[in-house]
Protein backbone atom coordinates (compact mmCIF):
# COMPACT_ATOMS: atom_id res chain seq x y z
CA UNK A 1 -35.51 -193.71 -106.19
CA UNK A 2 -33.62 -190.87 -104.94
CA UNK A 3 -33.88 -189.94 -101.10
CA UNK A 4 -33.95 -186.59 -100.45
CA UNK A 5 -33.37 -184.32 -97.36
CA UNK A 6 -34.11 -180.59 -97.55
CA UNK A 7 -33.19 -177.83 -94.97
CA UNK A 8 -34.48 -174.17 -94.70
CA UNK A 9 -33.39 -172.27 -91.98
CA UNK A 10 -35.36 -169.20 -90.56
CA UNK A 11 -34.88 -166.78 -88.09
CA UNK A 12 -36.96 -168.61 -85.54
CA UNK A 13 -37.74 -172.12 -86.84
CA UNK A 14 -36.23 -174.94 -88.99
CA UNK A 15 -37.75 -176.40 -91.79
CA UNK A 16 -37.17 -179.33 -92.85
CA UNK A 17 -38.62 -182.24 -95.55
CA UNK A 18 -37.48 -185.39 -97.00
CA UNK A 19 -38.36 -186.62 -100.10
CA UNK A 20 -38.10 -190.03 -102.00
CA UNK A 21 -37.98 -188.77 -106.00
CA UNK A 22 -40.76 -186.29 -106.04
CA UNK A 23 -43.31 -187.57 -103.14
CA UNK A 24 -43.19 -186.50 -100.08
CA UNK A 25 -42.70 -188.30 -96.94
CA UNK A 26 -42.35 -185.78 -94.45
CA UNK A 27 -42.84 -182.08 -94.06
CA UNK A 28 -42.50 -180.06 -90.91
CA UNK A 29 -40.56 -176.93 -89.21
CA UNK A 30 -38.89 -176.95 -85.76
CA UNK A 31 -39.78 -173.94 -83.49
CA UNK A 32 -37.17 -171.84 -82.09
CA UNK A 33 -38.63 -169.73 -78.92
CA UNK A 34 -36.33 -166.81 -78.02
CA UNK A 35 -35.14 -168.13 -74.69
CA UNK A 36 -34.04 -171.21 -76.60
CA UNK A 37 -31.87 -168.83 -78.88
CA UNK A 38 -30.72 -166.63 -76.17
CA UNK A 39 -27.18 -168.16 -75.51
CA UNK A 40 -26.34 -167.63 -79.33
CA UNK A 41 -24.80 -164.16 -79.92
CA UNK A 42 -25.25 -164.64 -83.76
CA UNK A 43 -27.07 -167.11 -85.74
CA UNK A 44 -24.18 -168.59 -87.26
CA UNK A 45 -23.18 -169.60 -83.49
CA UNK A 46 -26.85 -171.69 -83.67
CA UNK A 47 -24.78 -174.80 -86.28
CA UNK A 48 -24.35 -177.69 -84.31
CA UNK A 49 -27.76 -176.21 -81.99
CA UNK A 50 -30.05 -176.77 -85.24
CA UNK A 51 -28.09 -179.86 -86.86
CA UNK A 52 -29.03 -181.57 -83.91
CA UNK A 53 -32.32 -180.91 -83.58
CA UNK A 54 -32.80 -181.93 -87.36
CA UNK A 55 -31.49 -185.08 -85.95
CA UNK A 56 -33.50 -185.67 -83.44
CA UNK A 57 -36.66 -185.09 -85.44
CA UNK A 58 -35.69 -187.49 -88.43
CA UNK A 59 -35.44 -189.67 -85.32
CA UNK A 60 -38.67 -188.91 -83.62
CA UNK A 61 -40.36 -189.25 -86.96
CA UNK A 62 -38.35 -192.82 -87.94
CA UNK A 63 -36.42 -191.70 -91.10
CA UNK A 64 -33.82 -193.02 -91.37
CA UNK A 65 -30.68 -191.19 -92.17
CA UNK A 66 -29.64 -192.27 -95.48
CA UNK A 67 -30.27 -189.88 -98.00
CA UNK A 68 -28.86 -189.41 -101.77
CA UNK A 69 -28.70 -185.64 -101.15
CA UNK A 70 -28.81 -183.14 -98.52
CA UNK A 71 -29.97 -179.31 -99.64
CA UNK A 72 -30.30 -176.71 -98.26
CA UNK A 73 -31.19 -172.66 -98.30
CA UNK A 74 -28.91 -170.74 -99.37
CA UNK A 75 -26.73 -167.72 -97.48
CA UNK A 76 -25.72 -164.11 -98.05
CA UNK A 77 -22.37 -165.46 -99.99
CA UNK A 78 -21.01 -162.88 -102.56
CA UNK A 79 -22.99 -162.17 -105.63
CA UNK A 80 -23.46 -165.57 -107.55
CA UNK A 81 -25.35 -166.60 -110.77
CA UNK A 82 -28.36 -168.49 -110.24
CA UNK A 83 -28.53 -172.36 -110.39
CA UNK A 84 -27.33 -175.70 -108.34
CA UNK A 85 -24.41 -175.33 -106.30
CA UNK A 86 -22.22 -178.26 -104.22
CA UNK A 87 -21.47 -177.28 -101.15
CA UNK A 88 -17.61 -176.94 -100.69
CA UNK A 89 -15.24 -175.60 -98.01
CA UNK A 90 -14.60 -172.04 -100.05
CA UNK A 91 -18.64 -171.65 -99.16
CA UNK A 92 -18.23 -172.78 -95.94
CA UNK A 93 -15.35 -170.65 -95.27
CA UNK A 94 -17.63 -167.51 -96.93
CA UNK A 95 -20.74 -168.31 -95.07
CA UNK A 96 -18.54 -168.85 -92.00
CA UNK A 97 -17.39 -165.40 -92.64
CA UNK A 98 -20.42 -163.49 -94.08
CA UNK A 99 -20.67 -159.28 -93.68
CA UNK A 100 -24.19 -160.23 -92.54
CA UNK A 101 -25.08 -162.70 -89.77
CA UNK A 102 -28.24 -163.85 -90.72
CA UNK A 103 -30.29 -167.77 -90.34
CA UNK A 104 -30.36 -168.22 -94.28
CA UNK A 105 -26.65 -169.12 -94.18
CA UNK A 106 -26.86 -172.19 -91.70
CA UNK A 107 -28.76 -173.85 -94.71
CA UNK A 108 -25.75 -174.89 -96.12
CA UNK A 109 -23.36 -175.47 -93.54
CA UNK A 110 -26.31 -177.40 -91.72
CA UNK A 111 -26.23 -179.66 -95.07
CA UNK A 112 -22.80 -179.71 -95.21
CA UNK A 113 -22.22 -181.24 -91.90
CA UNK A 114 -25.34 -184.00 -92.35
CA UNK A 115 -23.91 -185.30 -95.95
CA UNK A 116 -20.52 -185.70 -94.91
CA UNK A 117 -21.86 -188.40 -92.19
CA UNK A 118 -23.08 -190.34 -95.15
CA UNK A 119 -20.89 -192.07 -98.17
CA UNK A 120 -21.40 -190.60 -101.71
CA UNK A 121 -23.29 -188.18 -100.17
CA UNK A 122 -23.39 -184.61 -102.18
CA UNK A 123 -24.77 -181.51 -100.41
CA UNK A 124 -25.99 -178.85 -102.29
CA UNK A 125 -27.55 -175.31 -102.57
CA UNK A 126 -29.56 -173.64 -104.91
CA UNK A 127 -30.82 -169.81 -105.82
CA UNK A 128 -29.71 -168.28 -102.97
CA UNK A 129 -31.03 -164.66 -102.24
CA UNK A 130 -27.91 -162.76 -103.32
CA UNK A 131 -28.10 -164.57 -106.85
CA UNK A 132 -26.90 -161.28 -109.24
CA UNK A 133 -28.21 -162.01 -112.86
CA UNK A 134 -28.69 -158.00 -113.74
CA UNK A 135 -28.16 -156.56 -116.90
CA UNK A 136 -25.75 -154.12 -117.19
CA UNK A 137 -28.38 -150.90 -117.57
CA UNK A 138 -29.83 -152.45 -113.98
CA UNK A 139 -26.71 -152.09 -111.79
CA UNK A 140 -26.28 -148.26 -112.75
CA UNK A 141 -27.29 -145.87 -110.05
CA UNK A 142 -26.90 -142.17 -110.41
CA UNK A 143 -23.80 -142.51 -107.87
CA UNK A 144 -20.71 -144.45 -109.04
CA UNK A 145 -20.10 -144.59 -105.77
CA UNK A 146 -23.47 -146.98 -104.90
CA UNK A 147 -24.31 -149.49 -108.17
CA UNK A 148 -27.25 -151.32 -107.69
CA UNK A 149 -26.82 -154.63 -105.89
CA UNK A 150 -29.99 -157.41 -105.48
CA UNK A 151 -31.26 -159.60 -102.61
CA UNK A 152 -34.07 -161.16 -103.17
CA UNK A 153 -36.63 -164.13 -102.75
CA UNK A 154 -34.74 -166.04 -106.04
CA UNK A 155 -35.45 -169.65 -104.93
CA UNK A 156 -38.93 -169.49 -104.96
CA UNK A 157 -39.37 -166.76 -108.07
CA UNK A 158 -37.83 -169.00 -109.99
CA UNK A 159 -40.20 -172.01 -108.64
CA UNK A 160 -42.87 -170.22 -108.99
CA UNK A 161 -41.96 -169.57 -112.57
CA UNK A 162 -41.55 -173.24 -113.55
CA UNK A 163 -44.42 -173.94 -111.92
CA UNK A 164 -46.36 -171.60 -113.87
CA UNK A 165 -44.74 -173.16 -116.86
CA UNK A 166 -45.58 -176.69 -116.16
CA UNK A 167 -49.18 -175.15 -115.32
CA UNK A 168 -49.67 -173.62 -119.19
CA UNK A 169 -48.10 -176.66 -120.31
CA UNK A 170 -50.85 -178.68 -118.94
CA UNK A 171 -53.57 -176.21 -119.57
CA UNK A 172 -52.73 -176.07 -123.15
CA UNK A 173 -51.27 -179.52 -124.24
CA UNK A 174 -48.33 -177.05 -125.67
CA UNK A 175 -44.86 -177.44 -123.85
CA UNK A 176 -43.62 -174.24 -122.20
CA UNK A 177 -40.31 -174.02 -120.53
CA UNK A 178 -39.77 -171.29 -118.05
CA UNK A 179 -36.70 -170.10 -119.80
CA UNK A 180 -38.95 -169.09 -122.74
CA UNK A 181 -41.62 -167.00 -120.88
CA UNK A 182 -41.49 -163.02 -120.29
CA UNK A 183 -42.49 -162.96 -116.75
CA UNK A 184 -42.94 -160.22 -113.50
CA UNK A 185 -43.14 -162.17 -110.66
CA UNK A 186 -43.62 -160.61 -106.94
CA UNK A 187 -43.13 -162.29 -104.07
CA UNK A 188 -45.19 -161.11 -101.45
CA UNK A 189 -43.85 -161.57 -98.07
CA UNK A 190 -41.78 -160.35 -94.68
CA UNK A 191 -39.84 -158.22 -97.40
CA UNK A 192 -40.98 -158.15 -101.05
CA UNK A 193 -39.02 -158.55 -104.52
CA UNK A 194 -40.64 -157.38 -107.56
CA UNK A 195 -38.33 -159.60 -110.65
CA UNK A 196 -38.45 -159.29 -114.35
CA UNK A 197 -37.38 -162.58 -115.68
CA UNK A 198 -36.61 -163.35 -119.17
CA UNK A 199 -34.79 -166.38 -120.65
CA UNK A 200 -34.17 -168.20 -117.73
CA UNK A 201 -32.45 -165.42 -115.95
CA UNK A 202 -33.79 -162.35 -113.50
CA UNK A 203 -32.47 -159.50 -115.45
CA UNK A 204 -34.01 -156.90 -112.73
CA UNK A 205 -34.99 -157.09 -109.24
CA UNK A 206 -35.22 -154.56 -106.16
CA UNK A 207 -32.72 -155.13 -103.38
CA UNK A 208 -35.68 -157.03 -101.08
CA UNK A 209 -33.35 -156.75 -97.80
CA UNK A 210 -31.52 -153.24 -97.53
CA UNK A 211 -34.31 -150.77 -98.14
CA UNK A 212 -35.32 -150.49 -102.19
CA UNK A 213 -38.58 -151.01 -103.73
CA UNK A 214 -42.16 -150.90 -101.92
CA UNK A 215 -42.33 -151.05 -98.46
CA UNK A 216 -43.64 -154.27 -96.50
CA UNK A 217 -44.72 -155.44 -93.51
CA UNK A 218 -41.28 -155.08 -91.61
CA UNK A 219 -39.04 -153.12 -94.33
CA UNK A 220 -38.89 -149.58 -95.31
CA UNK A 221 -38.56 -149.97 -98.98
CA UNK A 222 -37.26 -146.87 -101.24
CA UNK A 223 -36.85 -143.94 -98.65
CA UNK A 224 -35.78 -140.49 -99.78
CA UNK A 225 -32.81 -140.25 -100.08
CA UNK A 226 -31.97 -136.29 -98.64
CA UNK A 227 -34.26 -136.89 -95.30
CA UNK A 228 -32.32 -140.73 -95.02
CA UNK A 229 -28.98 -138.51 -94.79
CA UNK A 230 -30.49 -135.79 -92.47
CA UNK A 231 -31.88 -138.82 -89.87
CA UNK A 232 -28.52 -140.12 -89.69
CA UNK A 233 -26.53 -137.17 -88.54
CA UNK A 234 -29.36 -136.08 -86.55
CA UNK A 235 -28.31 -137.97 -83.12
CA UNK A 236 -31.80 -139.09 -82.65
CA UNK A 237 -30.71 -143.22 -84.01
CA UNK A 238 -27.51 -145.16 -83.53
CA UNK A 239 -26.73 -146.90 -86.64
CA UNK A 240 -27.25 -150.27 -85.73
CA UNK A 241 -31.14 -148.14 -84.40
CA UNK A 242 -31.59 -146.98 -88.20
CA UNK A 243 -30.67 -150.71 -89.93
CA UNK A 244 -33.38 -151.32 -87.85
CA UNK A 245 -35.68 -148.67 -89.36
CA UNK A 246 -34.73 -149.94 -92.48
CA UNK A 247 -35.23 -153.75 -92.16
CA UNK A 248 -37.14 -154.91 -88.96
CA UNK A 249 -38.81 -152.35 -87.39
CA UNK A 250 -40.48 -150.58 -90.72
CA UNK A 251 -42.99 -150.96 -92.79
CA UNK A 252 -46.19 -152.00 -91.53
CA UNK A 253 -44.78 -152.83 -88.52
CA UNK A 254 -43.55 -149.45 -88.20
CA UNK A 255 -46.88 -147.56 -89.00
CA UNK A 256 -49.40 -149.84 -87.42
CA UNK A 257 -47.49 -151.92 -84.74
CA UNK A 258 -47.68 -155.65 -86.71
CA UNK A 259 -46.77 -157.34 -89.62
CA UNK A 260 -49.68 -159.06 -89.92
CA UNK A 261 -51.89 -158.64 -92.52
CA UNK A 262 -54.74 -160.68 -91.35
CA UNK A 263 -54.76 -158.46 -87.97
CA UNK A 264 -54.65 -155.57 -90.69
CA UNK A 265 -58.01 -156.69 -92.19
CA UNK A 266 -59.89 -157.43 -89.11
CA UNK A 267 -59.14 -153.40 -88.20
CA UNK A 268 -60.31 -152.72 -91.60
CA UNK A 269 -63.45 -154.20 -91.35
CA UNK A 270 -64.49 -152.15 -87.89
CA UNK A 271 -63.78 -149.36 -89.58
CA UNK A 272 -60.16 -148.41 -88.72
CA UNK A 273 -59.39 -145.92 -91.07
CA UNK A 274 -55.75 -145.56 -90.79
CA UNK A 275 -54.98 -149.36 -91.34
CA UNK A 276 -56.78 -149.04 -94.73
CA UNK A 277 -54.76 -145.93 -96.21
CA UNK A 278 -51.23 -147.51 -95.19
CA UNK A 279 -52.57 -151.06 -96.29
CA UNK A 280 -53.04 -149.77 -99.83
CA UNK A 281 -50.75 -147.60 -99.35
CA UNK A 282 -48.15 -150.89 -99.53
CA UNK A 283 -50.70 -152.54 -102.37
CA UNK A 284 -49.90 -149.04 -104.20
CA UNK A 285 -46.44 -148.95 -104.21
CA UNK A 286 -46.24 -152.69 -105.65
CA UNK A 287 -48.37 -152.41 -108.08
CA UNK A 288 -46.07 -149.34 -109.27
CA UNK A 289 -42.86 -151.56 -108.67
CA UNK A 290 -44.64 -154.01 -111.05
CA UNK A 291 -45.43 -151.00 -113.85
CA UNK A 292 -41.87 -149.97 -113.69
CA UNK A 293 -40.99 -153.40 -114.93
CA UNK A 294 -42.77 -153.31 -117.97
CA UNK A 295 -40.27 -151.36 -119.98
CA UNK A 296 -37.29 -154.02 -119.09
CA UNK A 297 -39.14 -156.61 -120.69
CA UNK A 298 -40.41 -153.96 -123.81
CA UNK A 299 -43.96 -154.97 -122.40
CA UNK A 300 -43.85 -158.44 -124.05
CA UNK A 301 -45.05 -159.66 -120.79
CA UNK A 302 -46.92 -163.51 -120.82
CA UNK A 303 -48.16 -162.96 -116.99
CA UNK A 304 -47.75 -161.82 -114.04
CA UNK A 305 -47.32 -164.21 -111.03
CA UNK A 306 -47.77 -163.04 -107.39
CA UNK A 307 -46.49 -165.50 -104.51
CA UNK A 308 -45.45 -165.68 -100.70
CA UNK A 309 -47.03 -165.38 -97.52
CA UNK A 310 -49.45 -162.50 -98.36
CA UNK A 311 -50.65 -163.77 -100.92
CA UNK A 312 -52.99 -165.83 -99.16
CA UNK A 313 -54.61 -162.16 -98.64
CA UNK A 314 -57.89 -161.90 -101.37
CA UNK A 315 -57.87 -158.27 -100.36
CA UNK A 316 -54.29 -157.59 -101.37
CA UNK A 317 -54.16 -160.04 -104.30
CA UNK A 318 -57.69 -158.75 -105.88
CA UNK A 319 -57.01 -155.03 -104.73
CA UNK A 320 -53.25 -155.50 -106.79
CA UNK A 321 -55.18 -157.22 -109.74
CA UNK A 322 -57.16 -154.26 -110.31
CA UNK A 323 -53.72 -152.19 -110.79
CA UNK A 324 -51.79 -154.41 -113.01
CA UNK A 325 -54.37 -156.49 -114.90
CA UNK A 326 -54.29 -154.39 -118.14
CA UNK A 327 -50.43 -155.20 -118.59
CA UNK A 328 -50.36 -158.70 -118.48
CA UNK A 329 -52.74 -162.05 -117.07
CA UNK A 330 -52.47 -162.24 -113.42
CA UNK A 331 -52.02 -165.73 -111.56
CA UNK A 332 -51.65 -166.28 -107.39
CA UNK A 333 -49.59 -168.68 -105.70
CA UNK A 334 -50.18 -168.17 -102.03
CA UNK A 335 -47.43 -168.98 -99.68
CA UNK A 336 -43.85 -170.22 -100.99
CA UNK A 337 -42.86 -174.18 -100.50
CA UNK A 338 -38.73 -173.37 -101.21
CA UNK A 339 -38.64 -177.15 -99.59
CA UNK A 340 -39.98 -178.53 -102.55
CA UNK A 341 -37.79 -176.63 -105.01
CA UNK A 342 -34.82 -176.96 -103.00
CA UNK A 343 -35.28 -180.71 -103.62
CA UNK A 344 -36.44 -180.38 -107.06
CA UNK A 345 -32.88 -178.53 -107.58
CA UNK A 346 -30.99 -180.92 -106.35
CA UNK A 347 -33.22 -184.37 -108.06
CA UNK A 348 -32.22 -182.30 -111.22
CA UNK A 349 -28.77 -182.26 -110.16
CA UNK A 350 -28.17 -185.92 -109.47
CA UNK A 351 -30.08 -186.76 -112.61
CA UNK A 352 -27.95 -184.25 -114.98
CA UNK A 353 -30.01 -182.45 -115.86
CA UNK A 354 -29.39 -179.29 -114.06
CA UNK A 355 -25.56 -178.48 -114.17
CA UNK A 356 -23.56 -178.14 -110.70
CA UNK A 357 -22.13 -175.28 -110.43
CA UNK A 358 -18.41 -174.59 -108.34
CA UNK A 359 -18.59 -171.89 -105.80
CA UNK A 360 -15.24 -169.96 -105.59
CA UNK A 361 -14.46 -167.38 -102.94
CA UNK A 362 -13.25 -164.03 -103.70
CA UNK A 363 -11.91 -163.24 -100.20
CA UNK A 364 -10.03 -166.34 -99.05
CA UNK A 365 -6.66 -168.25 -100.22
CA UNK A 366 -5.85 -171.88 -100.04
CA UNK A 367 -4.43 -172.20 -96.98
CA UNK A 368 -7.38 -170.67 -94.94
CA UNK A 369 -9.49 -173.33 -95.79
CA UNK A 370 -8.63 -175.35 -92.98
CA UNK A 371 -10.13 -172.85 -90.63
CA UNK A 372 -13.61 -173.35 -92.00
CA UNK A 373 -13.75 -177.01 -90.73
CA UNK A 374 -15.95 -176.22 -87.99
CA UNK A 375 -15.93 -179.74 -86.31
């Protein structure tokens, strides 16, 4: 039996699970209120803050710290192919020194510093958001001067497209493996990433974080591109005002005051107007973000599979069904559990049969490495 612990970071909570093999023993997220945040300028300042409090509660709840593995989420690193990585001190150093300061990348350092308090101990991290598998048509943009770059929700597309797999497999009696499937799957949440995955890999995907694809409930999506260039010189935004306007305060949030889609419905059904047209206004644009993907995959498509937070939402999901339906079978997974497949990765790992890959920095030499021990 292998003895899991997996860690997912968030920008105000914790998640956390622990595993023995498959089963699960315990499941449950730490809360972060803002005052308890407040003396952290940036979230990377939040380590040993969260490592202890992941502490404490394998305490409270009487695990015991032994584990064969610590994961956990992965950070904005440099682009990276998808797959298992070990945690080592180039990471560290990169996550340490990231362009964007941002909760995902404690996940690593967080199981970095548990695993190395216990002997023969690997830590690992798997599919993190800025995983880059693009083909080569997919990074062209009609500036040389901006290519195409991805961040996206690649941990749980990717579950959500084994699990399909194992589902068919089970359905049918026939074995299908994820890496043999044509598949579109959207993940429907805070920010949303439309992927077209084919042989294993994610071969297009919009940039989920920095403003491409259809808006969400707190991100602009695609903007045009003339007006974007007019708002900035205008003097009306600083430019740490207009990131915002981009990723944070946009989207739903920006047209009708909340992200929440639930809230959205209830004005819906007394007969607020407004709520309805931007509401499928954001149902619109996916469904269109899916269509687009159809000619990457030469519409040999075997389904597509529709995950995250809002899909818990019959109104979005069915309202979205009636768009794409005719290109391809339609299947829901509400909500995302990236705990699970963050252990799944790394039970594959220590069993062999997912390879480990080596994370090497771009940015930092040899001797540097010291500076990332953070203890």
């Amino acid at each position: 039996m292998k003895k899991i612990l997996a860690v997912n970071p968030g920008s105000t909570s914790t998640k956390i699970a622990v595993f023995h093999d498959e089963t699960l023993i315990l499941n449950t997220t730490i809360r972060h209120s803002v005052e308890e945040l407040s003396p952290f300028p940036r979230a990377i300042d939040q380590l040993d803050y969260r490592t202890n409090l992941v502490l404490k509660t394998l305490e409270d709840n009487h695990i015991p710290f032994d584990f064969d593995s610590v994961v956990g989420r992965g950070g904005l690193l440099r682009p990276i192919p998808g797959g298992v990585y070990q945690v080592n001190e180039e990471m560290v150093y990169d996550l340490f020194h990231a362009k964007r300061d941002h909760a995902c990348n404690l996940g690593a350092l967080i199981a970095y510093n548990l695993a190395r308090e216990i002997k023969n101990c690997p830590a690992f991290m798997a599919d993190p958001g800025v995983v880059d598998e693009l083909n080569e048509y997919a990074r062209i943009t009609g500036s040389p001067l901006m290519p195409r770059i991805t961040t996206w929700h690649a941990l749980n597309q990717r579950a959500i497209g084994r699990r399909y797999a194992r589902d068919i497999s089970k359905r049918t009696g026939n074995k299908v493996k994820y890496e043999e499937m044509n598949l579109i799957i959207c993940h429907l949440g805070g920010g949303i990433s439309v992927g077209a995955h084919t042989g294993g890999l994610c071969v297009d995907v919009n940039n989920a974080l920095d403003g491409e694809g259809p808006f969400s409930p707190e991100r602009a999506g695609t903007l045009p591109s003339g007006a974007l260039i007019d708002l900035c010189y205008s003097g009306r935004y600083t430019q740490h005002e207009l990131k915002k306007r981009i990723s944070g305060k946009a989207g739903l949030a920006a047209h009708l005051g909340t992200v929440s889609v639930q809230e959205i419905e209830a004005r819906i059904d007394q007969g607020d107007e407004h709520a309805k047209l931007i509401l499928d206004a954001m149902i619109y644009q996916i469904a269109k973000a899916i269509g687009a993907l159809t000619p990457v995959l030469y519409g040999k498509i075997d389904a597509i599979l529709l995950t995250g937070g809002i899909a818990h939402s019959n109104y979005v999901t069915s309202m979205l069904t009636k768009r794409i339906e005719h290109i391809a079978p339609v299947a829901v997974y509400p909500g995302e559990d990236e705990l699970q497949a963050l252990a799944l990765n790394a039970l594959g790992a220590l069993a062999g049969e997912m390879p480990v890959n080596t994370y090497h920095s771009l940015n930092v030499e040899p001797w540097e490495l010291e500076s990332a021990h953070y203890n």
